[in-house]
Protein backbone atom coordinates (compact mmCIF):
# COMPACT_ATOMS: atom_id res chain seq x y z
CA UNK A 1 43.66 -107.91 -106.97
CA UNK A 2 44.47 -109.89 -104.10
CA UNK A 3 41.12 -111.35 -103.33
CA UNK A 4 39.62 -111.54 -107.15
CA UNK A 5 42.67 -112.77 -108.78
CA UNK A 6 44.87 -113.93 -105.75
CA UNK A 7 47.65 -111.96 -106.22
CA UNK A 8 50.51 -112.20 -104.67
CA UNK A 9 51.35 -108.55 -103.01
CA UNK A 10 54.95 -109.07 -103.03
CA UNK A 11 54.89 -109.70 -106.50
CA UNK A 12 52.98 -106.29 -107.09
CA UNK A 13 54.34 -103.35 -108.88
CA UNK A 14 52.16 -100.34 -108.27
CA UNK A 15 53.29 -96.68 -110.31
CA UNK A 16 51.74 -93.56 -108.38
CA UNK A 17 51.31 -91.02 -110.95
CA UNK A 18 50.84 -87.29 -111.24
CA UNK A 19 48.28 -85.86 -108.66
CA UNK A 20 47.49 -83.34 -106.31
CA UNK A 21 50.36 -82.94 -103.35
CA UNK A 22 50.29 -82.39 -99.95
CA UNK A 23 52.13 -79.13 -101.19
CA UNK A 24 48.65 -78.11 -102.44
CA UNK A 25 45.82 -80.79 -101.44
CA UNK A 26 45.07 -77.80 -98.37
CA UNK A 27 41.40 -78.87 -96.57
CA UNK A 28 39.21 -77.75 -93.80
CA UNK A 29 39.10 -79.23 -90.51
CA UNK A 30 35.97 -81.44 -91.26
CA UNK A 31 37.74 -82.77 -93.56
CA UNK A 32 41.22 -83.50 -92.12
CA UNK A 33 38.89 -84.64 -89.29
CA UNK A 34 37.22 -87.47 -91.75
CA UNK A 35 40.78 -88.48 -92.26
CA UNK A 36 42.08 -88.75 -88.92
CA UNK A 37 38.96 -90.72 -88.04
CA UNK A 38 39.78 -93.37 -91.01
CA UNK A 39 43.70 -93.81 -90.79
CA UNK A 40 43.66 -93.37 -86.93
CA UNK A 41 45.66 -96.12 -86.79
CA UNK A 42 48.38 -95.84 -89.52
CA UNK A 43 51.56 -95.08 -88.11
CA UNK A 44 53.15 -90.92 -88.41
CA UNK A 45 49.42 -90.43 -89.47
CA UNK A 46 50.49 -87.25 -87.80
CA UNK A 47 53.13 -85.86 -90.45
CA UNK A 48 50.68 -86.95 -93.33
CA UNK A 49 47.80 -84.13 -91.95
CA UNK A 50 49.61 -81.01 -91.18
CA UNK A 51 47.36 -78.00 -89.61
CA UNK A 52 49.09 -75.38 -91.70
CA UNK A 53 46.67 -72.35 -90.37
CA UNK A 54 44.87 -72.50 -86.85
CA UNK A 55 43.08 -69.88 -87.06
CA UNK A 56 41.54 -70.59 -90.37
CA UNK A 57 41.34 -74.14 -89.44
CA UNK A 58 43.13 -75.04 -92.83
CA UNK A 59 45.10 -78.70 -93.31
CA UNK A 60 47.37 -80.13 -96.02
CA UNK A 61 47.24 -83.74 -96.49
CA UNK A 62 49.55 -86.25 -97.93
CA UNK A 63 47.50 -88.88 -99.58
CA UNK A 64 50.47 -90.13 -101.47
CA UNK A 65 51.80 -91.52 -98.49
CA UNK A 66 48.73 -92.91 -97.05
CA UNK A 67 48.56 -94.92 -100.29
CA UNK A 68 51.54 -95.68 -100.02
CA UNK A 69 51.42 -96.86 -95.91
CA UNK A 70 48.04 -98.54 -97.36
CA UNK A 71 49.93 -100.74 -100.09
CA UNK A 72 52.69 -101.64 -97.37
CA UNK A 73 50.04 -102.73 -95.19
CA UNK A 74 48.79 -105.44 -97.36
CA UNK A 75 51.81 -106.61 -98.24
CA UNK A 76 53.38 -104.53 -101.27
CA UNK A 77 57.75 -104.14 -100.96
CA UNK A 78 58.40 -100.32 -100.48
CA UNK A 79 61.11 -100.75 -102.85
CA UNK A 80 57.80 -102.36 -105.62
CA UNK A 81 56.05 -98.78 -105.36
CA UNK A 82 57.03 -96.48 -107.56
CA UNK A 83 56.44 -92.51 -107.17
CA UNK A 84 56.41 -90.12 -109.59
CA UNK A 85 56.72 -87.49 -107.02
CA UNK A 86 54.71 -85.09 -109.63
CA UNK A 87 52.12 -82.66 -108.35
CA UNK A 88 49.26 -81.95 -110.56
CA UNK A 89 48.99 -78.55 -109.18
CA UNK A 90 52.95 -77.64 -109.83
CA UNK A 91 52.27 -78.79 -113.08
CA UNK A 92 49.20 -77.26 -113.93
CA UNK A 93 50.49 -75.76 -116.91
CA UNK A 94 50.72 -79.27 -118.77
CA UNK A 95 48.88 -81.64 -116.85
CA UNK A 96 45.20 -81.45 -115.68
CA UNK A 97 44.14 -80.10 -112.59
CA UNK A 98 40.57 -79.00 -111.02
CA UNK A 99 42.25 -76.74 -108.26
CA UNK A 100 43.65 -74.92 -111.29
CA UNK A 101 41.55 -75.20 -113.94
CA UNK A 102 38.22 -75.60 -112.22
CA UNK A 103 35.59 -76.89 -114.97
CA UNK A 104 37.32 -76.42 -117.86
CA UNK A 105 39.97 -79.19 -116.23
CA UNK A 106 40.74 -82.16 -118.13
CA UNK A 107 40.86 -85.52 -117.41
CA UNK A 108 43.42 -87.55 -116.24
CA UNK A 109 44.05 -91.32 -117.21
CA UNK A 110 45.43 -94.82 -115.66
CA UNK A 111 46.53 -97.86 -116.79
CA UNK A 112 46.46 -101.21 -115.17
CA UNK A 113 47.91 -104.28 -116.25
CA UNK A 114 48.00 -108.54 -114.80
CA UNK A 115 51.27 -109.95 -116.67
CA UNK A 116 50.33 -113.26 -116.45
């Protein structure tokens, strides 16, 4: 939005909607590895991949806030970013969710909006 239809960021609104939680979003260490290796430099990256299980090598991951560090980053206000704090997973029994429901899961939608 910035570079297609020079945006200002600080003029940006951005509503994070229902999705899967660091409460359940639980990986293996390839992939908390992957993660590490992209955001290596985003600060408390540390507190956003949690090793929950050593032995099984098992990792939750907090995507929501790595958005959310990601949309700081270029320029969004915190207080412009809006969190719905819902987790797909929690809520399973009336939102969509493929760690529940596997294939018979729904789909989720978005909308996205310029005011000009």
């Amino acid at each position: 939005m910035i570079e297609e239809y020079d945006c200002n960021p600080k003029d940006m609104i951005c509503c994070m909607g229902p999705c899967i939680r660091k409460c359940h979003f639980e990986v293996s260490k390839d992939v908390a590895d992957l993660f590490q290796k992209e955001f290596y430099d985003m600060k408390q990256i540390e507190e956003m991949i949690t090793c929950t299980n050593p032995q099984a090598q098992k990792y939750t991951i907090d995507t929501c806030k790595i958005n959310q560090n990601m949309m700081i980053g270029v320029g969004l206000l915190e207080e412009n970013i809006i969190d719905s704090g819902m987790c797909t997973v929690c809520h399973s029994q009336s939102m969509h969710s493929y760690r529940t429901h596997k294939e018979l899961a729904g789909r989720n939608t978005a909308i996205l909006g310029i005011k000009q």
